[in-house]
Structure formats: C-alpha cells, structure tokens
C-alpha atoms as a PDB file:
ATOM      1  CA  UNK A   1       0.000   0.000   0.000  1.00  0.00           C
ATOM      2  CA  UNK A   2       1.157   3.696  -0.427  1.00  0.00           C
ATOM      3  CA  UNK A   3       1.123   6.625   1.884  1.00  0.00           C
ATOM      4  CA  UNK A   4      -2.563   7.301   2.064  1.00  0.00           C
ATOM      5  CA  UNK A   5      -3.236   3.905   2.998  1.00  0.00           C
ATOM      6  CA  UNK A   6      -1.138   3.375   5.748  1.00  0.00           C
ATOM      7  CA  UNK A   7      -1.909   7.430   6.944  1.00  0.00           C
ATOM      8  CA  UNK A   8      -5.841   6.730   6.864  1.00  0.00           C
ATOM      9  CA  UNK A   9      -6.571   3.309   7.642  1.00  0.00           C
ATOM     10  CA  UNK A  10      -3.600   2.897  10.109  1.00  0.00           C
ATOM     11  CA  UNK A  11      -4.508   6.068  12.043  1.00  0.00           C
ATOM     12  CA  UNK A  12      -8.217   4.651  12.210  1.00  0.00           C
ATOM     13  CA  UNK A  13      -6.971   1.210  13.653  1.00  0.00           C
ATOM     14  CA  UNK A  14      -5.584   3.349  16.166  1.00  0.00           C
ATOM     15  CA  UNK A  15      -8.895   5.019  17.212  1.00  0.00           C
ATOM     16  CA  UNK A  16      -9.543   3.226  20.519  1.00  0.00           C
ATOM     17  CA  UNK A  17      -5.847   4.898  22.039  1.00  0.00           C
ATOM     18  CA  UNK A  18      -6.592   8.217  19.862  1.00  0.00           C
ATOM     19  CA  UNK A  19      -6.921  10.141  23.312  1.00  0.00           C
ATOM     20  CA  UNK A  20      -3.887   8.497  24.849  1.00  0.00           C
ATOM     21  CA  UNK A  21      -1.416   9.177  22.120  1.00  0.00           C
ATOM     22  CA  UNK A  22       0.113  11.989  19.984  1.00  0.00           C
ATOM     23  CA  UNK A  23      -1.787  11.681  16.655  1.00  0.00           C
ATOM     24  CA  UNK A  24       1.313  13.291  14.966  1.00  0.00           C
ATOM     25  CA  UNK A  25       3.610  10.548  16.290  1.00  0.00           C
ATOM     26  CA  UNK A  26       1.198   8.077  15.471  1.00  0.00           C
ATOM     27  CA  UNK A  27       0.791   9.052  11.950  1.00  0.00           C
ATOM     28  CA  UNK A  28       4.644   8.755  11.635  1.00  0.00           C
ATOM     29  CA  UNK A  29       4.946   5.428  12.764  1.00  0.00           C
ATOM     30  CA  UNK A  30       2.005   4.340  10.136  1.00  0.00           C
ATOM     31  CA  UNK A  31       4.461   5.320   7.105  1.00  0.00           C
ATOM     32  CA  UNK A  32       7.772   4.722   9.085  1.00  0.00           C
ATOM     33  CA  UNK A  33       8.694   1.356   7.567  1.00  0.00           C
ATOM     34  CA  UNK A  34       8.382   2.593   4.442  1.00  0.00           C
ATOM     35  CA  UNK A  35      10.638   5.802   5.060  1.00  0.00           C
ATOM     36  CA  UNK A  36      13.109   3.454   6.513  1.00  0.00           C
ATOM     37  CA  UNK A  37      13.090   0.691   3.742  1.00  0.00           C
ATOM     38  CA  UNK A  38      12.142   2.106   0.532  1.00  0.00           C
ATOM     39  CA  UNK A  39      15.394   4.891   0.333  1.00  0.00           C
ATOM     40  CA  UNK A  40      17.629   1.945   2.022  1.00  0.00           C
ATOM     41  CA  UNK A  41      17.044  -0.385  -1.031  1.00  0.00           C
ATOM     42  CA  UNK A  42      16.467   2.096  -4.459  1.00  0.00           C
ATOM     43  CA  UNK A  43      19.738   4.107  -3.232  1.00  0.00           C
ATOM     44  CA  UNK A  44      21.079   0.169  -3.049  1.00  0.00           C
ATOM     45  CA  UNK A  45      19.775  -0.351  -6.654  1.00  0.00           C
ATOM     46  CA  UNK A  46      21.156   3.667  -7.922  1.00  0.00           C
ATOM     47  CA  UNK A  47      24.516   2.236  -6.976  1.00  0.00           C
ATOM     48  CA  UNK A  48      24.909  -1.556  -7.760  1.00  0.00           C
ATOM     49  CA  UNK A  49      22.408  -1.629 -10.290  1.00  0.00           C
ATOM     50  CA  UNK A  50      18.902  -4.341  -9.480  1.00  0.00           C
ATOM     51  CA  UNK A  51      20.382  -7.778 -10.163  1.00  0.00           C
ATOM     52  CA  UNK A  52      22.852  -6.947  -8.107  1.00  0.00           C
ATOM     53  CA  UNK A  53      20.655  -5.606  -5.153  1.00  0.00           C
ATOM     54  CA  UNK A  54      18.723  -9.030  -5.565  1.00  0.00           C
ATOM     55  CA  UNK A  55      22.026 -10.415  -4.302  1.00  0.00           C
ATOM     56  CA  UNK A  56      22.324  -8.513  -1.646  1.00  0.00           C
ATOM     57  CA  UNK A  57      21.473  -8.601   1.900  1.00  0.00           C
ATOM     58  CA  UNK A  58      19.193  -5.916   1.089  1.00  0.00           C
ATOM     59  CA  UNK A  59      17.264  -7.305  -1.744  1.00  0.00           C
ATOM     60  CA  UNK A  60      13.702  -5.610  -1.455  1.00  0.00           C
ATOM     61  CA  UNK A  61      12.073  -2.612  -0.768  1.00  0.00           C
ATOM     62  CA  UNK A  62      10.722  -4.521   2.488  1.00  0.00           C
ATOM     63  CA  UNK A  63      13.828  -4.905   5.155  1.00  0.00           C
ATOM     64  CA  UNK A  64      14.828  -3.756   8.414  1.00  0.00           C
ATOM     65  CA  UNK A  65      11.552  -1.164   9.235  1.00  0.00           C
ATOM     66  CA  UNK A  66       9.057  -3.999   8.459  1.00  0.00           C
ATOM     67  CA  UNK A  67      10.298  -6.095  11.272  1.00  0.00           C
ATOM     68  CA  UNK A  68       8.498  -7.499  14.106  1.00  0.00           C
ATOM     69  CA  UNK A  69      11.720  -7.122  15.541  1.00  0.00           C
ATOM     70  CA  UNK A  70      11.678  -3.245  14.936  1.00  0.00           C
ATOM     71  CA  UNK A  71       8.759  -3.166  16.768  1.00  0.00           C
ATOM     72  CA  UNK A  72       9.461  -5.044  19.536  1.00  0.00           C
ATOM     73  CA  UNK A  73      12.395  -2.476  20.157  1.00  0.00           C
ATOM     74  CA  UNK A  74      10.288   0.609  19.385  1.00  0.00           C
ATOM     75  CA  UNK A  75       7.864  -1.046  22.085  1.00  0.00           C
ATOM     76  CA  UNK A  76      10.539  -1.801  24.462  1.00  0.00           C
ATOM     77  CA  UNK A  77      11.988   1.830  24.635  1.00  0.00           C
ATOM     78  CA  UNK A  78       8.440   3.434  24.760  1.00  0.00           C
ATOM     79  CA  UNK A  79       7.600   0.931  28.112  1.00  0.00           C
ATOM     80  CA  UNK A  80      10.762   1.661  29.448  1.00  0.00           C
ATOM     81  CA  UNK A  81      10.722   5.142  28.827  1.00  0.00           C
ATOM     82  CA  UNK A  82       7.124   5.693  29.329  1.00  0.00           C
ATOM     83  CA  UNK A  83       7.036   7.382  26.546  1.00  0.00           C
ATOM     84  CA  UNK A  84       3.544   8.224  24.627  1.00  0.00           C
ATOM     85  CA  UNK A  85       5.186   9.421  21.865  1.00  0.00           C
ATOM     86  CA  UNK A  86       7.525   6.707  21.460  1.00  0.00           C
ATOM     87  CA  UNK A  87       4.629   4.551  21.637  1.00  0.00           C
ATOM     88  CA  UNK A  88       2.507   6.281  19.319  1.00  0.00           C
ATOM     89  CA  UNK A  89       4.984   5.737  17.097  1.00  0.00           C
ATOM     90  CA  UNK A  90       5.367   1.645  17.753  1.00  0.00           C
ATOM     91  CA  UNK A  91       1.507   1.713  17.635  1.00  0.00           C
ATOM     92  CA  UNK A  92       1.919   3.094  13.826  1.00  0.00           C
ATOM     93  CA  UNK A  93       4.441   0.969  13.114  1.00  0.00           C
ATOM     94  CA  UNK A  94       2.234  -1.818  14.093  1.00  0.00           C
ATOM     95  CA  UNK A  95      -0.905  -0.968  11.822  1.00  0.00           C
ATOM     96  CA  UNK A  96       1.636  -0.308   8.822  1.00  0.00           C
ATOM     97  CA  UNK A  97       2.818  -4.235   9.312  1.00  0.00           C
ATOM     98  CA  UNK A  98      -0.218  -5.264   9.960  1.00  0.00           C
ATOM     99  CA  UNK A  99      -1.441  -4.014   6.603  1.00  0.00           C
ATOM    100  CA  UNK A 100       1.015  -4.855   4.644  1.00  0.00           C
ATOM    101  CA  UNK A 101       0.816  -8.762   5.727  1.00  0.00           C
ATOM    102  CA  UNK A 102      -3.262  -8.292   5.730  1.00  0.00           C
ATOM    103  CA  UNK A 103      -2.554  -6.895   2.190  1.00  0.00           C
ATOM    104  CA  UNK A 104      -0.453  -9.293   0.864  1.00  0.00           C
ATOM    105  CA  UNK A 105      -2.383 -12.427   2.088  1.00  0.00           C
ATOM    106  CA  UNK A 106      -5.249 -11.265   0.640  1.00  0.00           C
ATOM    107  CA  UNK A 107      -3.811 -10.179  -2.645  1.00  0.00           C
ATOM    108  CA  UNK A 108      -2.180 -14.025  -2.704  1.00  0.00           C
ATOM    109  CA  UNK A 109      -5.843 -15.398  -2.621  1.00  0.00           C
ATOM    110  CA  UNK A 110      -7.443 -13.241  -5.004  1.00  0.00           C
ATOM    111  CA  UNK A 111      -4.494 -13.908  -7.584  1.00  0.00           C
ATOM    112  CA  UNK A 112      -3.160 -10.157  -7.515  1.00  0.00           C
ATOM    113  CA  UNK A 113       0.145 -11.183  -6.200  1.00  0.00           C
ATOM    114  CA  UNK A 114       2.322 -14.261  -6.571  1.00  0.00           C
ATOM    115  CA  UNK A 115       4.360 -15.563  -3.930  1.00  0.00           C
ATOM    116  CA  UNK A 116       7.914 -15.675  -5.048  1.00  0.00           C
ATOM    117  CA  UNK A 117      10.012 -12.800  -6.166  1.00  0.00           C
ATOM    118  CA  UNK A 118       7.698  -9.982  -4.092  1.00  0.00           C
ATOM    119  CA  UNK A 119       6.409  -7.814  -1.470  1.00  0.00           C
ATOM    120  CA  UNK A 120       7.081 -10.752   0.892  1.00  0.00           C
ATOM    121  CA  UNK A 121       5.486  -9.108   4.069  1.00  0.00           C
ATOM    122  CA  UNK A 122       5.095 -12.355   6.102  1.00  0.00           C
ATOM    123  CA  UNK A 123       9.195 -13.123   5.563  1.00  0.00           C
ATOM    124  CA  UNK A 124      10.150  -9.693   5.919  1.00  0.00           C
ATOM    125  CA  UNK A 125       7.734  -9.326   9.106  1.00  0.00           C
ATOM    126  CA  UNK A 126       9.328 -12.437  11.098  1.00  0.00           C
ATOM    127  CA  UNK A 127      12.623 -11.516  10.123  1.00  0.00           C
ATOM    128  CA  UNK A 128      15.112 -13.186  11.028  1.00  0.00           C
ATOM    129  CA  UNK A 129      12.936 -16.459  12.117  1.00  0.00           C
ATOM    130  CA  UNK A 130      12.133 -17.466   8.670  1.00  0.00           C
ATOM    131  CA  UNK A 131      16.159 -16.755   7.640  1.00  0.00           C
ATOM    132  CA  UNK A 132      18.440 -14.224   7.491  1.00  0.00           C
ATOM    133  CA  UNK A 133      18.042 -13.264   3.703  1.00  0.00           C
ATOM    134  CA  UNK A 134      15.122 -10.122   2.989  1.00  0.00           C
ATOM    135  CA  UNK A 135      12.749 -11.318   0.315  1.00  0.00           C
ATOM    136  CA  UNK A 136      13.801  -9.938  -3.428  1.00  0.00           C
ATOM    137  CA  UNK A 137      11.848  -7.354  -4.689  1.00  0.00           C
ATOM    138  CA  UNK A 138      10.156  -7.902  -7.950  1.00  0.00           C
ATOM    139  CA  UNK A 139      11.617  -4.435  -9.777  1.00  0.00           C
ATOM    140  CA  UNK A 140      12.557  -0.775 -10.337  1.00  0.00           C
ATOM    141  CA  UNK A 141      11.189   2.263  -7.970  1.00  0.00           C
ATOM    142  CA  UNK A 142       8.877   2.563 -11.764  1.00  0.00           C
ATOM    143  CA  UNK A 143       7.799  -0.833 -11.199  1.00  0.00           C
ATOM    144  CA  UNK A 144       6.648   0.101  -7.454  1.00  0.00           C
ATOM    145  CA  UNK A 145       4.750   3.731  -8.817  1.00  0.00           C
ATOM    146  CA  UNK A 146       2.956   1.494 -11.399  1.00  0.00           C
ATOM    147  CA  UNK A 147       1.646  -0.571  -8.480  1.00  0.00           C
ATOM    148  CA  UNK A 148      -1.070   2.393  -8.123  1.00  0.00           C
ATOM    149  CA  UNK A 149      -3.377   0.553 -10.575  1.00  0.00           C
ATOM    150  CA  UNK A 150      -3.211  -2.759  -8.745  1.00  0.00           C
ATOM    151  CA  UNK A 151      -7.082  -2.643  -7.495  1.00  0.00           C
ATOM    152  CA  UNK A 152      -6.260  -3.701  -3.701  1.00  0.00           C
ATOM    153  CA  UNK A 153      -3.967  -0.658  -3.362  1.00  0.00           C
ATOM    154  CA  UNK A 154      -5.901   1.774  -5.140  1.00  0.00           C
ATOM    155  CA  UNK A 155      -8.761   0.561  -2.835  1.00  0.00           C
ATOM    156  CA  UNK A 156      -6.530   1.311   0.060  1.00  0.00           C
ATOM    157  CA  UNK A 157      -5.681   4.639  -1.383  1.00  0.00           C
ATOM    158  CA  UNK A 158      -8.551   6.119  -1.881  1.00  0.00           C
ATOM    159  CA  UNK A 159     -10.060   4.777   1.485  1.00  0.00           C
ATOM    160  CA  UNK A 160      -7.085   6.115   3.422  1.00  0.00           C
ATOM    161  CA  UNK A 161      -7.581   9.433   1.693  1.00  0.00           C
ATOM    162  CA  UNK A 162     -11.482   9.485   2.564  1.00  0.00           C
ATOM    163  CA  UNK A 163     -10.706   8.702   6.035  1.00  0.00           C
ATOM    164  CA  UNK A 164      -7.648  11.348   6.244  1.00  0.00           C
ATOM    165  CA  UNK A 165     -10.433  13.690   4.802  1.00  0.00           C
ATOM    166  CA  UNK A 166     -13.314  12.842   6.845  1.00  0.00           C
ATOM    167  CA  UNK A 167     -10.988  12.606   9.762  1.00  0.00           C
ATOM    168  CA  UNK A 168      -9.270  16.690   9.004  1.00  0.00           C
ATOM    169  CA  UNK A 169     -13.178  17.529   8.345  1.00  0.00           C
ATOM    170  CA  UNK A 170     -14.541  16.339  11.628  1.00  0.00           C
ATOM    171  CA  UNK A 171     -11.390  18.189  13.968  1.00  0.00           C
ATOM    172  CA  UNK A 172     -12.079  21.382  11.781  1.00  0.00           C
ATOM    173  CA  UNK A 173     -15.815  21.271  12.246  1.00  0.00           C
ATOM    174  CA  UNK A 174     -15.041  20.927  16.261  1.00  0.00           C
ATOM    175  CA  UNK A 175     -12.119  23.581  16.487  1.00  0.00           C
ATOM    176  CA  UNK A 176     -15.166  26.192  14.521  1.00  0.00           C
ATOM    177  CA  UNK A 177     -17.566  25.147  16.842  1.00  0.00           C
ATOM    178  CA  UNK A 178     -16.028  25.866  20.115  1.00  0.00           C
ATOM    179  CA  UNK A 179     -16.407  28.890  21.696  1.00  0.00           C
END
C-alpha cells in the first residue's frame, strides 16, 4: 500500500488509544517502515544496479523497518521510557505491518500477487525467524509507482484518503464550533 493507505486506515486502527497518544507521532509510525526501507534499497539499486541488489542482503524494498523485531524495540523503549510518543509511534508501526501482511495475504488469494520474487510481508515481518536473507523485490522504484493501478492498493488509497479527509473535516468542524 502507499502513503494514504497506511496514513488513513492505520490512524483509524488506532482510534480506541486516539486520546492516549500523539496523533502526529502516530501518523509517523504508520508510514515509518516505508521511510526506513524504501530509500535503504532504491539508493542500493542507484549504486549496484537491481540484479545486483537481488544479491544482496538488502534485496527488497521490504527490510529492516518492516520487522516485528523493529517493533518489539520501538515497544521496548516506549515501556521503558514511558514514553507516549515513542509509543505512538510503535503503535503506527504496528498498523503499517499489519497491513502490509493483511494486504499481501489477501492479494495471494485473489491472484493479484504471486508468492515468489515480491512484497514478501510475512518473511520480511518475522525476520530473522524465517532466515536471514530479505525477500527480493520484484523491480525498479517505476515498477513500485505502477503498483497504483493494482485494485487492492488503489482501494486502500482512496479509502485512506477518505478517512484522512473525513478525519481533518470532523477536527475542523469541532475547532469552529467551540467557543
């Protein structure tokens, strides 16, 4: 899924902590993975070129900031810190891996998606319990922006966007309101 996605429907699987947590925090942690993992592998791929990033330890677009592991530690510093913030943001990283294995499972059973070269979410998730090799990503950062049309994330796209909308709509209409 892209950014709206994760934004929108992981800030709305967040509602029931909504008044416990920093909503900017949270929203952070709900595209984190991606602003961890995505750079980390096409800078790879600028430098070594794709078949040799497929080699690599880093061989997808799906690595280190999709990790339950990741989360764990995010969790860990939050609890230890008592941090809201801090767990804001594990509670965004949370949704955005929840998604993304959600996504990809259903994707699998509708045909969408083939397991093999890929997103991987489930691998890249349980990291390293399933092995220490990423799962290879299927292609270029043009390969990933042409994803768009794929109906599952296009479906998540414009969903997260209503609910960003809806969501900016309803806090505006309240902030008016007051006296």
């Amino acid at each position: 899924m892209f950014i709206f996605g994760h934004l929108g429907i992981g800030s709305k699987m967040a509602y029931p902590w909504r008044k416990q947590i920093p909503r900017a925090a949270l929203l952070l942690g709900t595209v984190l993975p991606d602003l961890i993992d995505k750079p980390l592998y096409y800078l790879e791929v600028a430098f070594i070129g794709s078949a040799a990033a497929k080699q690599s330890f880093i061989s997808g677009s799906r690595t280190f900031g999709h990790t339950l592991l990741l989360l764990i530690v995010v969790a860990l510093i939050a609890a230890l810190r008592r941090s809201r913030m801090i767990a804001a943001l594990a509670l965004g990283i949370a949704t955005h891996d929840l998604i993304d294995v959600i996504g990809d499972q259903i994707q699998l059973s509708l045909g969408w998606m083939q397991l093999g070269p890929g997103p991987g979410g489930l691998q890249s998730f349980l990291w390293p319990l399933l092995g220490w090799h990423f799962p290879v990503s299927t292609g270029s950062l043009t390969w990933h922006l042409s994803q768009i049309v794929n109906p599952w994330i296009l479906l998540g796209e414009v969903a997260g966007l209503c609910i960003l909308i809806w969501d900016y709509r309803r806090r505006w209409l309240r902030r008016v309101s007051e006296p």
